[in-house]
N, C-alpha and C. Protein backbone atom coordinates (compact mmCIF):
# COMPACT_ATOMS: atom_id res chain seq x y z
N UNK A 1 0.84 -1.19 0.00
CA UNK A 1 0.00 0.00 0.00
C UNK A 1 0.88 1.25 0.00
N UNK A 2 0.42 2.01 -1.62
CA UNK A 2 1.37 3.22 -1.27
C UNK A 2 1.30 4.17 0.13
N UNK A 3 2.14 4.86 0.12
CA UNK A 3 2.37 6.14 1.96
C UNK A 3 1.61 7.28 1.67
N UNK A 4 1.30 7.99 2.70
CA UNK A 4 0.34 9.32 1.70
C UNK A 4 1.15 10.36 0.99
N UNK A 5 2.70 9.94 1.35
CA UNK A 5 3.50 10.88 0.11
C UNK A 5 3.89 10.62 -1.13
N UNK A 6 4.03 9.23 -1.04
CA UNK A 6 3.78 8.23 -2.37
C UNK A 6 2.34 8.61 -3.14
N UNK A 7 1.38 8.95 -2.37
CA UNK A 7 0.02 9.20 -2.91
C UNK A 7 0.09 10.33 -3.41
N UNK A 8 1.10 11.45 -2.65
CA UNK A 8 0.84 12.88 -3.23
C UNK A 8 1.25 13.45 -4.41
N UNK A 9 2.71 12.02 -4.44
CA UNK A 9 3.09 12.08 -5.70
C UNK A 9 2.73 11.82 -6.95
N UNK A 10 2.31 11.15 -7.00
CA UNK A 10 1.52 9.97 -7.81
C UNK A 10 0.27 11.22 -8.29
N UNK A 11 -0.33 11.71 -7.56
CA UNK A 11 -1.13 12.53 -8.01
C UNK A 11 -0.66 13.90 -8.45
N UNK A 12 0.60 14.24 -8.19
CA UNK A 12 0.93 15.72 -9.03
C UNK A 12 1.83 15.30 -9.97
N UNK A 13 2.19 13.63 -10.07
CA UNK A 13 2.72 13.61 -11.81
C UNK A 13 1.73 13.70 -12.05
N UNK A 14 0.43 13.04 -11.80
CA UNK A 14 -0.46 12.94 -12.96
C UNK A 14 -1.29 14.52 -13.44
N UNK A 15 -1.21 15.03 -12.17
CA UNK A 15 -1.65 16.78 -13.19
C UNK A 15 -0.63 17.42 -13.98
N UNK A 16 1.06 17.16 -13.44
CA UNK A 16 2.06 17.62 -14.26
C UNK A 16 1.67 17.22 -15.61
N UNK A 17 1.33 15.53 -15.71
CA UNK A 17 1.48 15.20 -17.26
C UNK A 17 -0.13 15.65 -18.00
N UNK A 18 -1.15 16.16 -17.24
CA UNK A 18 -2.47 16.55 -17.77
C UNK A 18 -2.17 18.02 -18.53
N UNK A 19 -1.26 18.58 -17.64
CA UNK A 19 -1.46 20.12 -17.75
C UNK A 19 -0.04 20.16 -18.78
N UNK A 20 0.75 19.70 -19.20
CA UNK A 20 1.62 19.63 -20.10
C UNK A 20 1.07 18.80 -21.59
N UNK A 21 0.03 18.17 -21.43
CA UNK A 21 -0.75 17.80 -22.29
C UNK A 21 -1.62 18.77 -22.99
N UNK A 22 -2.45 19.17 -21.92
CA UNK A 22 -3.36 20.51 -21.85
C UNK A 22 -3.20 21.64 -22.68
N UNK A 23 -1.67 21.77 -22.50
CA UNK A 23 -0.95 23.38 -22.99
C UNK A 23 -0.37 22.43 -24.50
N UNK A 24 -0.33 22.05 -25.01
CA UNK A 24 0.48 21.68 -26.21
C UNK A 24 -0.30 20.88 -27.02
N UNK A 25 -1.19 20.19 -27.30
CA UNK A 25 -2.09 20.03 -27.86
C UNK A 25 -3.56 19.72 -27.89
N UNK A 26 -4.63 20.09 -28.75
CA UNK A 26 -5.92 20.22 -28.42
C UNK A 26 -6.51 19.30 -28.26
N UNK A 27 -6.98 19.07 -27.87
CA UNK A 27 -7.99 17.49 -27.54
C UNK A 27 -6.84 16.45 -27.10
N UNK A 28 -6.11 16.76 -26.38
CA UNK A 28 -4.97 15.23 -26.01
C UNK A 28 -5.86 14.80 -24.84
N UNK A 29 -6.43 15.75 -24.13
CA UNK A 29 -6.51 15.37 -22.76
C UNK A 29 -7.23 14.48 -22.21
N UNK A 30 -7.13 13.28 -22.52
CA UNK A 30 -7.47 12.02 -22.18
C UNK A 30 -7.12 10.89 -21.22
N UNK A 31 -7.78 10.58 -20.36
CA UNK A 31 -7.19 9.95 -19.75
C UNK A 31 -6.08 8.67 -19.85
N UNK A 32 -6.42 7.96 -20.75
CA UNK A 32 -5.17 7.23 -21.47
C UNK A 32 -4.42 7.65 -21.62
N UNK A 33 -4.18 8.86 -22.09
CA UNK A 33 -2.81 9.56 -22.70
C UNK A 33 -2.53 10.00 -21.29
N UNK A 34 -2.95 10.92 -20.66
CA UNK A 34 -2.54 11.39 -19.20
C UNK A 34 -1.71 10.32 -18.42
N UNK A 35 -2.17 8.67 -18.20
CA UNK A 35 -2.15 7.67 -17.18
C UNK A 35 -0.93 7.39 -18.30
N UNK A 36 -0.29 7.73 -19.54
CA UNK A 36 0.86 7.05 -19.89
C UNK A 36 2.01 7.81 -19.78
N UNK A 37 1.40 9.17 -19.93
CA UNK A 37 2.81 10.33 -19.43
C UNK A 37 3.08 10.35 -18.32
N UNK A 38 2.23 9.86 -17.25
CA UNK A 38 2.33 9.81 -16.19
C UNK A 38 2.82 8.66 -15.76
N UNK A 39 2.59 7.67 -16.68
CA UNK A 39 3.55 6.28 -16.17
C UNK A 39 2.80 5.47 -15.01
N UNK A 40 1.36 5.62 -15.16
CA UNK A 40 0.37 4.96 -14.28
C UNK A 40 -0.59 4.12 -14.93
N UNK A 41 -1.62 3.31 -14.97
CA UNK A 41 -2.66 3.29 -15.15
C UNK A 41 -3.93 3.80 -15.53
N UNK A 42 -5.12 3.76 -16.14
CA UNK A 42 -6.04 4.72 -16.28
C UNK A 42 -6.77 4.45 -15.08
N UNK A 43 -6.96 3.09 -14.63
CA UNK A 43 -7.45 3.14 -13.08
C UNK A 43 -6.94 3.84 -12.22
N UNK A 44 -5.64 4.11 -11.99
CA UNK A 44 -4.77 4.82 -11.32
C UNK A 44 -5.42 6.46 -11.17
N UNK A 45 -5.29 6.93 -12.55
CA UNK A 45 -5.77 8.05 -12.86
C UNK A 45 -7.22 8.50 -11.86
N UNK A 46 -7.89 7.33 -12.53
CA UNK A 46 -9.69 7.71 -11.47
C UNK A 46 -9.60 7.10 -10.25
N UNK A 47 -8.29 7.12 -9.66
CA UNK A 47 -8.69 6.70 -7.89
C UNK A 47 -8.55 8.63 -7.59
N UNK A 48 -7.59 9.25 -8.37
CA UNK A 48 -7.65 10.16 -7.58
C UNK A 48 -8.72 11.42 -8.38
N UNK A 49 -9.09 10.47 -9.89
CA UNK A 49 -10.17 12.06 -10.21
C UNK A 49 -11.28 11.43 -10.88
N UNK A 50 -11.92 12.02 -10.47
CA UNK A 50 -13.44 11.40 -11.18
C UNK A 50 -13.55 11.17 -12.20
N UNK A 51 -13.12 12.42 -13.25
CA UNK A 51 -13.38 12.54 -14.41
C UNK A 51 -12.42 13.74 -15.48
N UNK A 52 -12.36 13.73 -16.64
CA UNK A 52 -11.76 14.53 -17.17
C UNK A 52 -11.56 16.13 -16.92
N UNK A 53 -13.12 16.48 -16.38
CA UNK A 53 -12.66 17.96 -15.75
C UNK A 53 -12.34 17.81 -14.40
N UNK A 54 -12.42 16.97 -13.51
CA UNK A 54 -12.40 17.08 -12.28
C UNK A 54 -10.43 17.07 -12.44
N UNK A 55 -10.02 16.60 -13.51
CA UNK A 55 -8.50 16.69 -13.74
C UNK A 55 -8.07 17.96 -14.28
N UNK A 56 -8.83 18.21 -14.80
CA UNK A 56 -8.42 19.84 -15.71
C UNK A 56 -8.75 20.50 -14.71
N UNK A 57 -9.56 20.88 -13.34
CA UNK A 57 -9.45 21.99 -12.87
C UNK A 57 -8.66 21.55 -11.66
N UNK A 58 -7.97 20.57 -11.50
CA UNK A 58 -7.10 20.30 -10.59
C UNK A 58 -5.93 20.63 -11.51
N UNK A 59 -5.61 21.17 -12.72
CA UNK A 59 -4.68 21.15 -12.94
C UNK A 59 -4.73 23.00 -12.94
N UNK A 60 -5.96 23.41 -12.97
CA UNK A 60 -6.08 25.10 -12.88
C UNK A 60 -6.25 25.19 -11.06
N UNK A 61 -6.06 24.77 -10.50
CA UNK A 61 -5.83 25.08 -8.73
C UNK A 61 -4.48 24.82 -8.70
N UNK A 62 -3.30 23.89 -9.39
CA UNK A 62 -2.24 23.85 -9.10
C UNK A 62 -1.41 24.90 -9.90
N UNK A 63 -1.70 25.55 -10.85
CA UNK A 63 -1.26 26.47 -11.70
C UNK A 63 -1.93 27.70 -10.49
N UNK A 64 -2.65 28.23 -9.79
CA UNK A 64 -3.31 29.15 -9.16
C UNK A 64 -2.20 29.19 -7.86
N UNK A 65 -2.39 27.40 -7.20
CA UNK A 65 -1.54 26.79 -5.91
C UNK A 65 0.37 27.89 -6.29
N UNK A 66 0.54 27.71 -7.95
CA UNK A 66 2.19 27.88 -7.94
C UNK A 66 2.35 29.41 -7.56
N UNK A 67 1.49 29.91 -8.36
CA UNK A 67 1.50 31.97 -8.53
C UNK A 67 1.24 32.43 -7.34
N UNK A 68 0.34 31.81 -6.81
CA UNK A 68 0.10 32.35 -4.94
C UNK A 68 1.73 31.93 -4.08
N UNK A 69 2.12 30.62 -4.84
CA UNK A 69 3.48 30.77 -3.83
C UNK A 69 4.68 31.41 -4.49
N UNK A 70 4.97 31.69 -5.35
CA UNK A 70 5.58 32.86 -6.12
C UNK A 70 5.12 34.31 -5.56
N UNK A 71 4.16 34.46 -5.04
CA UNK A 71 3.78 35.56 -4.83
C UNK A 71 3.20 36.68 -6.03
N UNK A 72 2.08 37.43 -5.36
CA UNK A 72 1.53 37.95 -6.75
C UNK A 72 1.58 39.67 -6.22
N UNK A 73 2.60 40.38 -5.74
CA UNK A 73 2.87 41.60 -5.56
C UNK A 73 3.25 42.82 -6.89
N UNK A 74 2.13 42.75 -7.58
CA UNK A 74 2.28 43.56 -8.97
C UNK A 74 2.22 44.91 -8.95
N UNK A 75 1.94 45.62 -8.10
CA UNK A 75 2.22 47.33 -7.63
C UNK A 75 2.19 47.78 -6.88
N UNK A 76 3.34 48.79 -6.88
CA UNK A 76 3.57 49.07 -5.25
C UNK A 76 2.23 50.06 -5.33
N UNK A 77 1.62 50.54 -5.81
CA UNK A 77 0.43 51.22 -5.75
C UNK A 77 -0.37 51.51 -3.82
N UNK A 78 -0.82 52.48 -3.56
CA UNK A 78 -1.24 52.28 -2.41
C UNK A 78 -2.49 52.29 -2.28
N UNK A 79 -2.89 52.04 -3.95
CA UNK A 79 -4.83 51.94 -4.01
C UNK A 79 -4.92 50.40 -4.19
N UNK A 80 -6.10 50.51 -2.85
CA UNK A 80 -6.05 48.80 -3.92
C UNK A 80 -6.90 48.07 -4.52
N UNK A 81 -7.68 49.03 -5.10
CA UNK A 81 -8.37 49.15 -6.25
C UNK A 81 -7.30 48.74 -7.65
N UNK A 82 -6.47 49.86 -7.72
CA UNK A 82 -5.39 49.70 -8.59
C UNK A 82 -4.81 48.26 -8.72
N UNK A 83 -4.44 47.56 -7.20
CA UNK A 83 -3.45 46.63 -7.05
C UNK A 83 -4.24 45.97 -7.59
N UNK A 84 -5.60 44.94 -7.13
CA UNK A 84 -6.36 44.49 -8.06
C UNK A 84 -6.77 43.95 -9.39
N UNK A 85 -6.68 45.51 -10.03
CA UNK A 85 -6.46 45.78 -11.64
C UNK A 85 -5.33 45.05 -11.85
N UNK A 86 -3.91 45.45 -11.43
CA UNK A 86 -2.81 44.83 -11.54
C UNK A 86 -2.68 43.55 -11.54
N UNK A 87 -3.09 43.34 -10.97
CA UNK A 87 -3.29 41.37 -10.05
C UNK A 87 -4.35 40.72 -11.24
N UNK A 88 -5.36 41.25 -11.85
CA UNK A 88 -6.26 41.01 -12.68
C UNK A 88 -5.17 40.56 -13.86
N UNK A 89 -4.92 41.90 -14.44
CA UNK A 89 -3.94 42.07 -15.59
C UNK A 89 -3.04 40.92 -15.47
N UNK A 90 -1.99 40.72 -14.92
CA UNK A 90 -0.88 39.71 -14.38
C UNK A 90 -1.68 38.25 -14.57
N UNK A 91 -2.83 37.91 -13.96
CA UNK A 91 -2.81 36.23 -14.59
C UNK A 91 -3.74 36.30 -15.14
N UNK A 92 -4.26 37.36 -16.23
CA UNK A 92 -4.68 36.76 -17.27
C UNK A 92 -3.66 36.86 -18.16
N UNK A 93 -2.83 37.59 -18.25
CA UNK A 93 -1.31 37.47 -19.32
C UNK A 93 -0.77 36.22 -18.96
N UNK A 94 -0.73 35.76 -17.50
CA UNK A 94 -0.04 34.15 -17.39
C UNK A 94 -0.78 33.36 -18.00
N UNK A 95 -1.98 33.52 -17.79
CA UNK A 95 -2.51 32.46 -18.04
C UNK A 95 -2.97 32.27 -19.60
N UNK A 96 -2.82 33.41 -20.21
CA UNK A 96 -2.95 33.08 -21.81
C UNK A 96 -1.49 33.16 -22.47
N UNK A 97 -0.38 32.70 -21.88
CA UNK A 97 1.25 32.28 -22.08
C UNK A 97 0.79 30.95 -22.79
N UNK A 98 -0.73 30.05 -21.79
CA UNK A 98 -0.43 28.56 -22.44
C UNK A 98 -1.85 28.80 -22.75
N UNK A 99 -2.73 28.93 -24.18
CA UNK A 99 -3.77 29.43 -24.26
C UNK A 99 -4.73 27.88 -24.25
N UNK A 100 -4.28 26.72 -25.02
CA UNK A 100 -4.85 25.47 -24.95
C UNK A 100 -5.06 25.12 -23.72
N UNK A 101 -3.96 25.51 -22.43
CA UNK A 101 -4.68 24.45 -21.35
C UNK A 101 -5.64 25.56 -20.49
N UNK A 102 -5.54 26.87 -21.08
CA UNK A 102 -6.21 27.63 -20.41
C UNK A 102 -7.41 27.93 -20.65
N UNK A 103 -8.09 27.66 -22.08
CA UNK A 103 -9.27 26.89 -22.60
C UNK A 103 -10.11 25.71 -21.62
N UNK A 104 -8.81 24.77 -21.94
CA UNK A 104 -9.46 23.33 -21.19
C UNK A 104 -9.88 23.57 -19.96
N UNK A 105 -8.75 24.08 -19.26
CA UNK A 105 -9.41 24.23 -17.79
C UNK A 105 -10.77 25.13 -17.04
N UNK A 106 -10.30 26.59 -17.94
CA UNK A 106 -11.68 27.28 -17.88
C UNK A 106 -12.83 26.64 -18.21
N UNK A 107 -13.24 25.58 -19.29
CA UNK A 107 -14.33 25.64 -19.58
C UNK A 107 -14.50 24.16 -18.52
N UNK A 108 -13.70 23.28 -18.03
CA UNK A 108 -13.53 22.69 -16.94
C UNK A 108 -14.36 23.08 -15.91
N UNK A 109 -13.82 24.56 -15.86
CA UNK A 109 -13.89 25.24 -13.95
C UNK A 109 -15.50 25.13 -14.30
N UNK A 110 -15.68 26.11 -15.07
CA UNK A 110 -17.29 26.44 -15.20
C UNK A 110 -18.15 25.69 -15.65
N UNK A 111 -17.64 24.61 -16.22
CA UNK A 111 -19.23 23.38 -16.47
C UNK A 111 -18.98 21.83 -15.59
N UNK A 112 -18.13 22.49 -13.96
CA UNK A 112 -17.83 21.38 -13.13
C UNK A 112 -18.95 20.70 -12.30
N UNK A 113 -18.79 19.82 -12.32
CA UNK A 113 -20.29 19.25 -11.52
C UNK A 113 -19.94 18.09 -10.64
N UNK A 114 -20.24 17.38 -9.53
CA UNK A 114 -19.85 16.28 -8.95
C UNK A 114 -18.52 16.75 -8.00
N UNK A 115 -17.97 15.45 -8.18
CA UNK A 115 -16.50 15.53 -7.88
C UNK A 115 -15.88 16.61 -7.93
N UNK A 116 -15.86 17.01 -9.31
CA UNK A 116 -15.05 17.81 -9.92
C UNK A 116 -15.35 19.51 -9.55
N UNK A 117 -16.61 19.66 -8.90
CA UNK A 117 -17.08 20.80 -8.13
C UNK A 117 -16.44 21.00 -7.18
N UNK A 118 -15.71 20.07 -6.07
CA UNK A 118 -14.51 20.37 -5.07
C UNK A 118 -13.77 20.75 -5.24
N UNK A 119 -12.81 20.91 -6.72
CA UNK A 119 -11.48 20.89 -7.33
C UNK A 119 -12.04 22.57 -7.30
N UNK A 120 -13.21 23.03 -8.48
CA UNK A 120 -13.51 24.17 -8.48
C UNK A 120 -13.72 25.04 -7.38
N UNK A 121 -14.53 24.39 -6.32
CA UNK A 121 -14.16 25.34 -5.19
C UNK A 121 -13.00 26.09 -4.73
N UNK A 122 -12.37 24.42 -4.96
CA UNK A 122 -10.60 25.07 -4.51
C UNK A 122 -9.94 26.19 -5.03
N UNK A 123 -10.35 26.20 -6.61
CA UNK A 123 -9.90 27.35 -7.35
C UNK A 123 -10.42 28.69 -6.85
N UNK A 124 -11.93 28.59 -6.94
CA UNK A 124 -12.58 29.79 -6.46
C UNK A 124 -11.77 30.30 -5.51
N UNK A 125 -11.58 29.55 -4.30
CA UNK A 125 -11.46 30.18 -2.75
C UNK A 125 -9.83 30.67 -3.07
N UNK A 126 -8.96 30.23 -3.94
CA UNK A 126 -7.58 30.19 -4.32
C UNK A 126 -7.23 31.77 -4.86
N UNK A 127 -8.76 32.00 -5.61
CA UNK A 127 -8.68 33.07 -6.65
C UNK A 127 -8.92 34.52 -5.84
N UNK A 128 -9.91 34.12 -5.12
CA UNK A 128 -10.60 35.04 -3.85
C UNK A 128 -9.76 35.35 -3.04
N UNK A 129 -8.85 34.23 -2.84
CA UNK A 129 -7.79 35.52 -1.40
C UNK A 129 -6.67 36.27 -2.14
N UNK A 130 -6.29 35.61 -3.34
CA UNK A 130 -5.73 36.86 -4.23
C UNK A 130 -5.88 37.98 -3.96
N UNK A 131 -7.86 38.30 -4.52
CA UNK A 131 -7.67 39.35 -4.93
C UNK A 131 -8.06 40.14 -3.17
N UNK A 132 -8.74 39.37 -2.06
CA UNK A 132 -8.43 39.80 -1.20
C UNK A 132 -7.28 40.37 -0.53
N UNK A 133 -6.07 39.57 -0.65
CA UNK A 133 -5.02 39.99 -0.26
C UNK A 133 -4.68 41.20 -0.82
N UNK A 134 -4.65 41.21 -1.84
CA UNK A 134 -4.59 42.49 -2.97
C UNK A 134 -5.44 44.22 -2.46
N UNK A 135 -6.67 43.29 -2.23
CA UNK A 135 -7.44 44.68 -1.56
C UNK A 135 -6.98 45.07 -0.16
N UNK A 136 -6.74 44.42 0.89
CA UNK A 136 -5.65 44.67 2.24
C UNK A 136 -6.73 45.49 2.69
N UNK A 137 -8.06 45.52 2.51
CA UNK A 137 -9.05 46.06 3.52
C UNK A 137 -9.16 45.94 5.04
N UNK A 138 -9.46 46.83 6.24
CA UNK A 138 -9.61 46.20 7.46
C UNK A 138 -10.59 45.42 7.53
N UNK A 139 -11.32 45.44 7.17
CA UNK A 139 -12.75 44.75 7.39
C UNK A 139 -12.35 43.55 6.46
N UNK A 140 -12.33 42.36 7.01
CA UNK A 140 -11.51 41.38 6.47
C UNK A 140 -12.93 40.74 5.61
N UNK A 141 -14.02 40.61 6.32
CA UNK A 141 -15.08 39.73 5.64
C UNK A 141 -15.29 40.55 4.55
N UNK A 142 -15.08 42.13 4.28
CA UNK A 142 -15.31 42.80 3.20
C UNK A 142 -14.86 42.52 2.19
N UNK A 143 -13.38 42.56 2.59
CA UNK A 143 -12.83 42.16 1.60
C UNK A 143 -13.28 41.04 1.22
N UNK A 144 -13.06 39.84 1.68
CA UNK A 144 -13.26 38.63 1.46
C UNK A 144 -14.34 38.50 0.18
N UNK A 145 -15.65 39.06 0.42
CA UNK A 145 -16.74 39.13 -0.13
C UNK A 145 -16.47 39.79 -1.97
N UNK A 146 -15.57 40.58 -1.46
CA UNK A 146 -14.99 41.17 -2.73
C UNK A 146 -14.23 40.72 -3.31
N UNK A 147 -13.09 40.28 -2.82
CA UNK A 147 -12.56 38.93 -3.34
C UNK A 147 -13.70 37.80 -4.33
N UNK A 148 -14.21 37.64 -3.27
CA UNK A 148 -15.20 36.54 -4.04
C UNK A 148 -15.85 36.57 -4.97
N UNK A 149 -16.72 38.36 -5.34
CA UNK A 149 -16.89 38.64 -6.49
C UNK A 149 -16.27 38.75 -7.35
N UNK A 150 -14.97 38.87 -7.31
CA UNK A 150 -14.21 39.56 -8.09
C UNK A 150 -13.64 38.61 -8.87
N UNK A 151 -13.19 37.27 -7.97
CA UNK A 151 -13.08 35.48 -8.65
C UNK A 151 -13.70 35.52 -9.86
N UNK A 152 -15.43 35.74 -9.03
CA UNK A 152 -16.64 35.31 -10.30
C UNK A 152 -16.56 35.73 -11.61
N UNK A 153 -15.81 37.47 -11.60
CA UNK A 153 -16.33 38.22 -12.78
C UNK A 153 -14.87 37.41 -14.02
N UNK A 154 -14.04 37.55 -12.78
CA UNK A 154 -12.36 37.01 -13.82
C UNK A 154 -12.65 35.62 -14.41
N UNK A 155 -13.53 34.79 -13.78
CA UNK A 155 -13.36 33.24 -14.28
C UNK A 155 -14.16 33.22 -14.92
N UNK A 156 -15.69 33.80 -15.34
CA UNK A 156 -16.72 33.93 -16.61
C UNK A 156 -15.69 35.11 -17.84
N UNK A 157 -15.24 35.30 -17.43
CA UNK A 157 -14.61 36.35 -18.60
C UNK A 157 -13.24 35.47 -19.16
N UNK A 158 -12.79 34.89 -18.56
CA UNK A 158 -11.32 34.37 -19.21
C UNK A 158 -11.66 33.36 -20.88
N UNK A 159 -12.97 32.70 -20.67
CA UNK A 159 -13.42 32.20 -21.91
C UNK A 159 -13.38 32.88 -22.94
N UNK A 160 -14.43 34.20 -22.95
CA UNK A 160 -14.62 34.89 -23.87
C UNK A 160 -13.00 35.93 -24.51
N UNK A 161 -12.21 35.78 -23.51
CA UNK A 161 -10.88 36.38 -23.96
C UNK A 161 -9.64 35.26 -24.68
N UNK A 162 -10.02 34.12 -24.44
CA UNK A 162 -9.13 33.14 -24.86
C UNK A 162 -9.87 32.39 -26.41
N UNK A 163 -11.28 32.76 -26.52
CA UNK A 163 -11.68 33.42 -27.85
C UNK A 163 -11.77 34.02 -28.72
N UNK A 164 -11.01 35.16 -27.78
CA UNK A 164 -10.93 36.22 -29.13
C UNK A 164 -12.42 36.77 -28.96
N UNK A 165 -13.28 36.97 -28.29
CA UNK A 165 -14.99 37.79 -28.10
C UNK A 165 -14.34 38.81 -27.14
N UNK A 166 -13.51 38.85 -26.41
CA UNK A 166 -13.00 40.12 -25.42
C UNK A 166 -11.93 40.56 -25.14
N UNK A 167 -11.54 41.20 -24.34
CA UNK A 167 -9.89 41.52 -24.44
C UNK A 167 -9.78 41.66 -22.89
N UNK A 168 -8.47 41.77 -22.82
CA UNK A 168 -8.11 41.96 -21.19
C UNK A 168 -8.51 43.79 -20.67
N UNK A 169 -8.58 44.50 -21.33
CA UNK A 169 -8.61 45.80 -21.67
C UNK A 169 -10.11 45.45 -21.09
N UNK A 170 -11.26 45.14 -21.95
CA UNK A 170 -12.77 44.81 -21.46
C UNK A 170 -13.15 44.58 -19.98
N UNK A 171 -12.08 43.23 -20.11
CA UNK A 171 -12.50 42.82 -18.37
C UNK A 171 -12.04 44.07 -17.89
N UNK A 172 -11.10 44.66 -17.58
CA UNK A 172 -10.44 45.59 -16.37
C UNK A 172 -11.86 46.12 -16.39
N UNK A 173 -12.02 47.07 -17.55
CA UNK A 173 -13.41 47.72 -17.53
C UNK A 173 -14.51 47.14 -16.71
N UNK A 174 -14.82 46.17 -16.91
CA UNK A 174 -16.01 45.59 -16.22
C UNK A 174 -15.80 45.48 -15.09
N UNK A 175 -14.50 45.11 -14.10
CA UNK A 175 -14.00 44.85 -12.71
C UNK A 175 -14.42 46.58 -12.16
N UNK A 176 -13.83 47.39 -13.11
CA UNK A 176 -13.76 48.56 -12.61
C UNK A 176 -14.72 49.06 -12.04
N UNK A 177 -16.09 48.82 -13.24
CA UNK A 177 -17.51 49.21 -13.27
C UNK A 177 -18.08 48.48 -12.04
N UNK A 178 -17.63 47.37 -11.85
CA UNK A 178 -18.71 46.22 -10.59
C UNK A 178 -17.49 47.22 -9.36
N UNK A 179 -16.96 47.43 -9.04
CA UNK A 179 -15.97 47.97 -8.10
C UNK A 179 -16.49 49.32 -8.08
N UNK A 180 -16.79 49.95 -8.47
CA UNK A 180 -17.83 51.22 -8.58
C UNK A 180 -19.01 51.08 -8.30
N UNK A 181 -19.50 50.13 -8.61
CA UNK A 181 -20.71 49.95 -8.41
C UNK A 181 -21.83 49.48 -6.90
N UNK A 182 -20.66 48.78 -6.11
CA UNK A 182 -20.73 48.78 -4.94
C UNK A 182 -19.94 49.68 -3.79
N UNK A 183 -19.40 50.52 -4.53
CA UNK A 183 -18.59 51.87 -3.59
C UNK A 183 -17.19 52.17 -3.66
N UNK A 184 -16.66 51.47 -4.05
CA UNK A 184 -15.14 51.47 -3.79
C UNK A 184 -14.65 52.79 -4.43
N UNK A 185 -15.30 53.38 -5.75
CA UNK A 185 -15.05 54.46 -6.31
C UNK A 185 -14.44 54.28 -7.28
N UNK A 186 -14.44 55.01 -8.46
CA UNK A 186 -13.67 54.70 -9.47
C UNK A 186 -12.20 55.16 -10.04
N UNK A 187 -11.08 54.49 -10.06
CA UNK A 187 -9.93 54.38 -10.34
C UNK A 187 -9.50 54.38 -11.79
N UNK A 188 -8.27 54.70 -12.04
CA UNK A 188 -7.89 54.81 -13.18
C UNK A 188 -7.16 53.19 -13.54
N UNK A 189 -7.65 52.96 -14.67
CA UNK A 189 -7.54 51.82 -15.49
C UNK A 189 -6.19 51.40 -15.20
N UNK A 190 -5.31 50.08 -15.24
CA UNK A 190 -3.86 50.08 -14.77
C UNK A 190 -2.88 50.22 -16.09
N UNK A 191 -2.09 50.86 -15.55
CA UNK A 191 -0.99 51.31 -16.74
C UNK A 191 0.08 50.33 -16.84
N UNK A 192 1.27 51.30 -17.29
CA UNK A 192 2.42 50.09 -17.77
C UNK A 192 3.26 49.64 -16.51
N UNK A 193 2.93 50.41 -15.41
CA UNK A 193 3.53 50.34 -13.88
C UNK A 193 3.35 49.01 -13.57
N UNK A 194 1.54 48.80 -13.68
CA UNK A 194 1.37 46.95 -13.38
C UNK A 194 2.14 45.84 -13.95
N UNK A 195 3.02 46.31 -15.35
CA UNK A 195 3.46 45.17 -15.53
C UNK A 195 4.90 44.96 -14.47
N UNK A 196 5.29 43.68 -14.41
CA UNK A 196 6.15 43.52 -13.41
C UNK A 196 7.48 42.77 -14.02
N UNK A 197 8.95 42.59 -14.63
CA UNK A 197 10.07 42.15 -14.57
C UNK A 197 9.95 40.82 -14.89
């Protein structure tokens, strides 16, 4: 009987080899193909995921899991409204670096159901203290709450931009507008300052 670090492993080759699949060609992402880059089984594969998205958005929480431990400090800005914007800007440029697995997984996150609805949570709550952290409000549940909206608006919009129907320019706009719209006030759009080295 594998150890539970033997287990932990075993399960982040197998998103390593999903999400390297993911990003390099379209439709690979199969579990057969996954359980052979990975050097496992396809049974192997569904002890630890239900199903094909419940793997694709475990592979968008571990891509979320890396940038949160990298740290996501994109302006020294002291609005953090601004920082936000910044933080917005920053992973949707990462995340359309690999535009195929960023397809798969988005449309993953948002048509998750079952199983694979835990994985999405994870992302959500992953995405939310981002942009919480980002906002550095006292009122922590405020933030939080804002955070949480703010998840919602970035993860329905990343589709329509990895389409080609919107641009990153759009979303800011729309973050800006819902961020106005409940008080925060309105800020100037983020400039070339947000990008970061």
């Amino acid at each position: 009987m594998a150890t539970p670090l033997r287990r932990q492993q075993r399960r982040a080759r197998i998103i390593t080899a999903a999400t390297r699949l993911a990003a390099h060609e379209v439709g690979a992402v199969q579990i057969r193909q996954v359980a052979d880059r990975a050097g496992v089984s396809p049974s192997t594969v569904y002890r630890y995921f239900s199903s094909k998205d419940d793997l694709l958005v475990a592979c968008l929480h571990q891509w979320l899991a890396e940038i949160s431990h990298r740290g996501h400090d994109v302006s020294q800005s002291t609005d953090p409204i601004e920082r936000v914007l910044c933080l917005t800007e920053r992973l949707t440029n990462e995340l359309l670096t690999r535009p195929l697995l960023a397809d798969a997984a988005a449309r993953a996150y948002l048509h998750a159901h079952g199983e694979a609805a835990e994985n999405a949570a994870l992302c959500r709550n992953a995405l939310s203290q981002m942009f919480t952290d980002a906002l550095d409000h006292a009122d922590n549940q405020y933030s939080h709450d804002i955070g949480d909206l703010i998840a919602d608006v970035w993860s329905t919009n990343i589709p329509a931009i990895i389409q080609r129907r919107s641009s990153i320019g759009g979303l800011l706009k729309r973050l800006e507008s819902a961020m106005t719209a409940i008080g925060l006030g309105p800020v100037p759009l983020p400039s070339a300052r947000c990008h970061t080295a």
